[in-house]
Every structure is written in structure tokens, then in C-alpha cells.
C-alpha atoms as a PDB file:
ATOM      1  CA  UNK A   1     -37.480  -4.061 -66.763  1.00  0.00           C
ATOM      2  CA  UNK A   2     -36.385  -3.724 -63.055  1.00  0.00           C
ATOM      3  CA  UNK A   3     -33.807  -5.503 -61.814  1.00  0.00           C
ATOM      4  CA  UNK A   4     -31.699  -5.784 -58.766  1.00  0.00           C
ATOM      5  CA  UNK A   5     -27.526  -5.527 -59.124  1.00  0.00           C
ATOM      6  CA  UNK A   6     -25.265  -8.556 -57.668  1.00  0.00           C
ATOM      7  CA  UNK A   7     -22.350  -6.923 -58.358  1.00  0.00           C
ATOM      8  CA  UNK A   8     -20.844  -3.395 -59.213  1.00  0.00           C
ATOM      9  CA  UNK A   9     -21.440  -2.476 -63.126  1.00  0.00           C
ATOM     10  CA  UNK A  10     -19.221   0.772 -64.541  1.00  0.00           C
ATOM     11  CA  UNK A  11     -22.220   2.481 -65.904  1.00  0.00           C
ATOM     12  CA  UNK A  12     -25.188   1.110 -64.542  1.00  0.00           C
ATOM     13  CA  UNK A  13     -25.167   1.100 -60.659  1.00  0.00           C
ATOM     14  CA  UNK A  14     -23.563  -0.434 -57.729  1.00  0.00           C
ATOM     15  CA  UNK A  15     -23.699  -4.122 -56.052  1.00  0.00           C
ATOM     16  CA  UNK A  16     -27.661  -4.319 -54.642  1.00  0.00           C
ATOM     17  CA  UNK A  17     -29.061  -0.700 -56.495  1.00  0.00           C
ATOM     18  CA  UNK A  18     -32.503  -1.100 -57.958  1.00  0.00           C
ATOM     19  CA  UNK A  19     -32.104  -0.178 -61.627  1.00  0.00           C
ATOM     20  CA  UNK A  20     -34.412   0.019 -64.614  1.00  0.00           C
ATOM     21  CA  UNK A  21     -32.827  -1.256 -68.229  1.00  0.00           C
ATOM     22  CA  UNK A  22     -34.070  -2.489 -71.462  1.00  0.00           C
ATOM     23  CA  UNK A  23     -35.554  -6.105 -71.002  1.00  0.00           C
ATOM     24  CA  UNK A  24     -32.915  -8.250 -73.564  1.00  0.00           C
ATOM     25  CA  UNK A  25     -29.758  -6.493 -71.684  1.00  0.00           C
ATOM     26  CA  UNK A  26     -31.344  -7.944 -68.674  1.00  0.00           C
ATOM     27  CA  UNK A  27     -32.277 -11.100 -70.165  1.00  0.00           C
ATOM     28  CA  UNK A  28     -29.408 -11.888 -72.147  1.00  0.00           C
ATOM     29  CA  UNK A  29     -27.034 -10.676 -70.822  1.00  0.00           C
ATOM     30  CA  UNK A  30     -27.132  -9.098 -67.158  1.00  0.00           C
ATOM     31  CA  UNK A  31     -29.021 -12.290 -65.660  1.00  0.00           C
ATOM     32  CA  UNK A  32     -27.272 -14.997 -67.528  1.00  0.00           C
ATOM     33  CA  UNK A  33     -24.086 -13.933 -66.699  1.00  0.00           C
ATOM     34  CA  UNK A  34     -24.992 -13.803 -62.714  1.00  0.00           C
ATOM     35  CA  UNK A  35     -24.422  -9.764 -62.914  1.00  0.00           C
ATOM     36  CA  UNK A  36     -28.249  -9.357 -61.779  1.00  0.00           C
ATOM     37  CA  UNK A  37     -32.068 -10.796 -60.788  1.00  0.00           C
ATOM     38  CA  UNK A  38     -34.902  -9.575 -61.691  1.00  0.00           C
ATOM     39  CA  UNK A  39     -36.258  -7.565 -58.744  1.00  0.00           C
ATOM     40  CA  UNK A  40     -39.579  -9.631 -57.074  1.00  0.00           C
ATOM     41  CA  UNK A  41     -41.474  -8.814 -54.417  1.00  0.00           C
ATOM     42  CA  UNK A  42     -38.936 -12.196 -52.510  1.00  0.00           C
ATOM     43  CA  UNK A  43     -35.604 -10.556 -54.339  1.00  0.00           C
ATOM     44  CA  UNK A  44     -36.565  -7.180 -53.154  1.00  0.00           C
ATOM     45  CA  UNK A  45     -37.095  -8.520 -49.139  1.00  0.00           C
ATOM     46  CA  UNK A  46     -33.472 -10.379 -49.583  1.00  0.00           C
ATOM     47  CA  UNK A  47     -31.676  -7.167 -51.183  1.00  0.00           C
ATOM     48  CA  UNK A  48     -33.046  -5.177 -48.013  1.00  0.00           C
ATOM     49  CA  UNK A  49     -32.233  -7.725 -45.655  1.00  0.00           C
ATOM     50  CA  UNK A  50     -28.674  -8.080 -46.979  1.00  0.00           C
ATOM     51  CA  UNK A  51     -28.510  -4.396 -47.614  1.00  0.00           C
ATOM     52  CA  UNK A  52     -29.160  -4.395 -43.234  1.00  0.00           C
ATOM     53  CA  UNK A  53     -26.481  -6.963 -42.592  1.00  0.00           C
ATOM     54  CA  UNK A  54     -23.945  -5.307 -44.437  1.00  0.00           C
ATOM     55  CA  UNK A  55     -23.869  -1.962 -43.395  1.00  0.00           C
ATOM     56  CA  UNK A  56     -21.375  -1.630 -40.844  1.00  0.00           C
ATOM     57  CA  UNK A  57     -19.179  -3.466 -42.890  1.00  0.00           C
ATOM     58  CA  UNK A  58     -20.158  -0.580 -45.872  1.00  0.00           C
ATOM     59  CA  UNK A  59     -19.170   1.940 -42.989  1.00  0.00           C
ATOM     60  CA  UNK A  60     -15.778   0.723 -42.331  1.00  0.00           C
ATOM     61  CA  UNK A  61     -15.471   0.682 -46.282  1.00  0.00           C
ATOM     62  CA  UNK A  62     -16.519   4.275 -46.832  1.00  0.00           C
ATOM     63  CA  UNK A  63     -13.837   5.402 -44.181  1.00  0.00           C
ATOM     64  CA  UNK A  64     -11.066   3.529 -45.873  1.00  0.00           C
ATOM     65  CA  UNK A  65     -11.875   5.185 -49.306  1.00  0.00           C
ATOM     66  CA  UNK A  66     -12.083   8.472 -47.518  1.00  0.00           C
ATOM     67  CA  UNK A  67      -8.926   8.254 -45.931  1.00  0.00           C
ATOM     68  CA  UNK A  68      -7.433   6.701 -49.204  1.00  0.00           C
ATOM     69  CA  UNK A  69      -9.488  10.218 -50.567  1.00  0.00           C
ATOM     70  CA  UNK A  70      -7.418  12.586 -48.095  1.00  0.00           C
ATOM     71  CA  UNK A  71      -4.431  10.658 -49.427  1.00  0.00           C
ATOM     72  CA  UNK A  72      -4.819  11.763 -52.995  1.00  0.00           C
ATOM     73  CA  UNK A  73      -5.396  15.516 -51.979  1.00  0.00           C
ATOM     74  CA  UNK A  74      -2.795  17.769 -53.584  1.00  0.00           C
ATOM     75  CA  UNK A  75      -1.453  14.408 -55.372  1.00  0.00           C
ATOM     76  CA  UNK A  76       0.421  15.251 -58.356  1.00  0.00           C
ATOM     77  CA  UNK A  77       2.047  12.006 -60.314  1.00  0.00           C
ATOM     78  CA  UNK A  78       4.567  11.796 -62.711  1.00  0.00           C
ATOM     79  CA  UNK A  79       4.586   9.412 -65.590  1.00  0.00           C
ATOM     80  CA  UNK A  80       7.446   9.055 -67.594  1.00  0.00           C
ATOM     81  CA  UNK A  81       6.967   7.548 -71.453  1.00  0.00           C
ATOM     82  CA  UNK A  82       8.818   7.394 -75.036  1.00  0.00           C
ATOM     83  CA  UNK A  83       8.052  10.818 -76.776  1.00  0.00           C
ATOM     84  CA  UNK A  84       9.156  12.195 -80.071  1.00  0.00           C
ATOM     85  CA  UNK A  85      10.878  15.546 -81.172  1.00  0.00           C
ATOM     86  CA  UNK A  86       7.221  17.256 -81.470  1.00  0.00           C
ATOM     87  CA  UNK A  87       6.096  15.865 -77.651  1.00  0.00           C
ATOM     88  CA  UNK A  88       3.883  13.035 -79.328  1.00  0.00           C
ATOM     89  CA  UNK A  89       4.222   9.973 -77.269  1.00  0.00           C
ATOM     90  CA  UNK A  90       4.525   5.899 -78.455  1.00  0.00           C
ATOM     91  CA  UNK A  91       1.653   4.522 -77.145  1.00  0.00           C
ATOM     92  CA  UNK A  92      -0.696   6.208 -74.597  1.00  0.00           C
ATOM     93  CA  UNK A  93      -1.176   6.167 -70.872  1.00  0.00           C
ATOM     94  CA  UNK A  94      -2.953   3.417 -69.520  1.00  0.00           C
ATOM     95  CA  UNK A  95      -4.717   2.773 -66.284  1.00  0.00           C
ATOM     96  CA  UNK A  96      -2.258   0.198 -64.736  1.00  0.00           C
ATOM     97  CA  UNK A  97       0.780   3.179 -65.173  1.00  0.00           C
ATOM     98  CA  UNK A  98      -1.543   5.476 -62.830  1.00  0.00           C
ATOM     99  CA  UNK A  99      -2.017   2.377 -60.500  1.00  0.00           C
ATOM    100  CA  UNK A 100       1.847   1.803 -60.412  1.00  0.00           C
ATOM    101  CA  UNK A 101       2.575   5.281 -60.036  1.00  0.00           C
ATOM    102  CA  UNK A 102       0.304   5.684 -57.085  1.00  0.00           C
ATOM    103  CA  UNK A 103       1.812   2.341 -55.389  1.00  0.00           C
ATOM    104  CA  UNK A 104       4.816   3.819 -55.574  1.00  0.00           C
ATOM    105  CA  UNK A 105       3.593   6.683 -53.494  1.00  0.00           C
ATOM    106  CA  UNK A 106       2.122   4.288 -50.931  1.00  0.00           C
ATOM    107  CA  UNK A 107      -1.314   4.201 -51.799  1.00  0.00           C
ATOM    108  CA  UNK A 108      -3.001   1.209 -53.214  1.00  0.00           C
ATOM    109  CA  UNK A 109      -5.704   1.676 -55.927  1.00  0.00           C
ATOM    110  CA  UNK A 110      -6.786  -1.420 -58.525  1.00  0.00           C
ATOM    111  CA  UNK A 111      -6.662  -0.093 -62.500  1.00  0.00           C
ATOM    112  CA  UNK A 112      -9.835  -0.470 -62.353  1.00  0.00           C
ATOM    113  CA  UNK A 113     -11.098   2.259 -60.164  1.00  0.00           C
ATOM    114  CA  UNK A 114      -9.361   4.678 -62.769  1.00  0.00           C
ATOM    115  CA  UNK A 115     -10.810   6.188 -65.468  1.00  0.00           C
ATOM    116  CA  UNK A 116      -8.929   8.798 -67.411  1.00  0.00           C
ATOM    117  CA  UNK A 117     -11.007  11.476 -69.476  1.00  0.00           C
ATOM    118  CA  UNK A 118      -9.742  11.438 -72.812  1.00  0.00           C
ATOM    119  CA  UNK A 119      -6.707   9.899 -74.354  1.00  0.00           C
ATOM    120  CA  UNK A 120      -3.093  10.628 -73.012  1.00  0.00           C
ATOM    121  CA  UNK A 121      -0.677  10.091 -76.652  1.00  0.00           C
ATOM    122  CA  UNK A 122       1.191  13.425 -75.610  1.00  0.00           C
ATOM    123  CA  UNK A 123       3.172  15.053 -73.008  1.00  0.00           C
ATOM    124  CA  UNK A 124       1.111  17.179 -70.720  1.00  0.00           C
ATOM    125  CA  UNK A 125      -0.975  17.581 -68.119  1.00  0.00           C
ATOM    126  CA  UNK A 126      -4.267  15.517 -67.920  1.00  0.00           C
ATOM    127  CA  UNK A 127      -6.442  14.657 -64.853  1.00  0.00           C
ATOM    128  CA  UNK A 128      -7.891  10.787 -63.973  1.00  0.00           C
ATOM    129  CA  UNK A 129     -10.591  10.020 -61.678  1.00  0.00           C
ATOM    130  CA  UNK A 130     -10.664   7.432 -59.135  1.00  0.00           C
ATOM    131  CA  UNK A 131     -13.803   5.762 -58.309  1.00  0.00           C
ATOM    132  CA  UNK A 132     -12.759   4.601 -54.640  1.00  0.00           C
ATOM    133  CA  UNK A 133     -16.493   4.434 -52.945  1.00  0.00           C
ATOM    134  CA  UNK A 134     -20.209   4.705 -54.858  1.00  0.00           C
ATOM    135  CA  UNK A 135     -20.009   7.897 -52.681  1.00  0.00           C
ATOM    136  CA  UNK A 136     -16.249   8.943 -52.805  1.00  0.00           C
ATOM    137  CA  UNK A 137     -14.966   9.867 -56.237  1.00  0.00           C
ATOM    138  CA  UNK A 138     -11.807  11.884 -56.158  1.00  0.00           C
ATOM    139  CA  UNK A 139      -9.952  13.711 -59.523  1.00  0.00           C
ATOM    140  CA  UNK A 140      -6.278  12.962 -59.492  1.00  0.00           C
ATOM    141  CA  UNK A 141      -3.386  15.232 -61.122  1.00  0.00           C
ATOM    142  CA  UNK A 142      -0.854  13.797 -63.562  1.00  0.00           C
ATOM    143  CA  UNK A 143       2.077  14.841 -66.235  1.00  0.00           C
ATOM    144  CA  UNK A 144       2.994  12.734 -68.666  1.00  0.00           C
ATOM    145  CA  UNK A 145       6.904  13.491 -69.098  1.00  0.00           C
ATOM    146  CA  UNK A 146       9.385  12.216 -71.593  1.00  0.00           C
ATOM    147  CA  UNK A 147      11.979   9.727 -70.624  1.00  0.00           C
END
């Protein structure tokens, strides 16, 4: 089934893509919950005609996350947590401690946006990817060190 996306789904696609999924995700769930429309001939002429209004605003968008991109270049963050004799940490690394850890080097980026590859329960060096732009994706050094 064919629908078109109202808003941005991790996954799936991004606010007004076109995308194809199984018919009871759509009905049950995507649709229901305002996520999505099916995509009609009169859904399809609104989703290009709001897809035309918006896109100078998109532009201006896409040039923040690119600068916010150039930002991150070279980044290399720190995150201190509670480890044990053998470098086992309590807990893991979460999202929100890469989003505080890049606020505190001036650059703003929701928890969200983040995805780490893996899980982080020990010291070392792991990588996280921040999803700043459909079209600007950026990889983002950090060390988990002990307290």
C-alpha cells in the first residue's frame, strides 16, 4: 500500500516521501496515529504543492545542518562513566550523554538525531551517527573514559 509521510519516521522515510509498506502498518497504525495518508491522486497534488511552498525554507535547513556538519568535523568527545577494575562500565552510554557532551562544545543536537552502532557497557572508543538533514548524515568520534 502507498502512502504519503506527515512526519519524519526513523526507518521508513522522511516528512512528505512517497513510501510503499504492508497495508495493516498503514492501516493500523501509520494512519490512525496521524503519522501518514494514503497517497490519492488529491493527497499526491497537496504533497507536491506543499513540497513547492516549502522549499526555500528546506534550503535554509540543509545549510544549517551542513554548517552544524562542518562543526562536527575532527570532533572527538569525551564521556566520562562508572567503570570497574576490568574496564566494564555500570550502565551504558546513552544518546542524551552524546547530546550533553556536544552542548557543551557549543553545538546543539536533540538525542534523537543520534544513533549509536552497537552498545557502549565498556571503556573505549566507539563512533555515533548524527542524522542532522535526510541528506546530511555525519559519523561522530567518542571515548568512553572512567571517572
Amino acid at each position: 500500500m502507498e502512502i504519503i509521510l506527515k512526519t519524519d519516521i526513523k526507518g521508513l522515510g522522511y516528512r512528505n516521501d512517497r513510501v510503499t509498506v504492508k497495508p495493516g502498518y498503514a492501516r493500523n497504525y501509520l494512519i490512525p496515529q496521524g503519522f501518514a495518508v494514503m497517497a490519492t491522486s488529491s493527497a499526491l497534488k497537496q504533497r507536491d504543492e506543499n513540497i513547492k511552498q516549502v522549499a526555500h525554507k528546506a534550503e535554509k535547513i540543509k545549510t544549517e545542518a551542513e554548517n552544524k556538519a562542518n562543526q562536527l568535523d575532527g570532533l572527538k568527545l569525551s564521556i566520562p562513566a562508572k567503570a570497574g577494575e576490568t574496564g566494564k562500565i555500570f550502565g551504558a552510554v546513552t544518546t542524551h550523554q552524546i547530546s550533553e557532551a556536544l552542548k557543551a562544545k557549543g553545538i546543539d543536537v536533540d538525542r534523537k538525531q543520534i544513533s549509536i552502532k552497537g552498545d557502549v557497557k565498556s571503556l573505549g572508543e566507539y563512533v555515533a551517527e548524527v542524522d542532522l538533514h535526510k541528506d546530511v548524515k555525519k559519523d561522530v568520534a567518542f571515548e568512553v573514559v572512567a571517572e
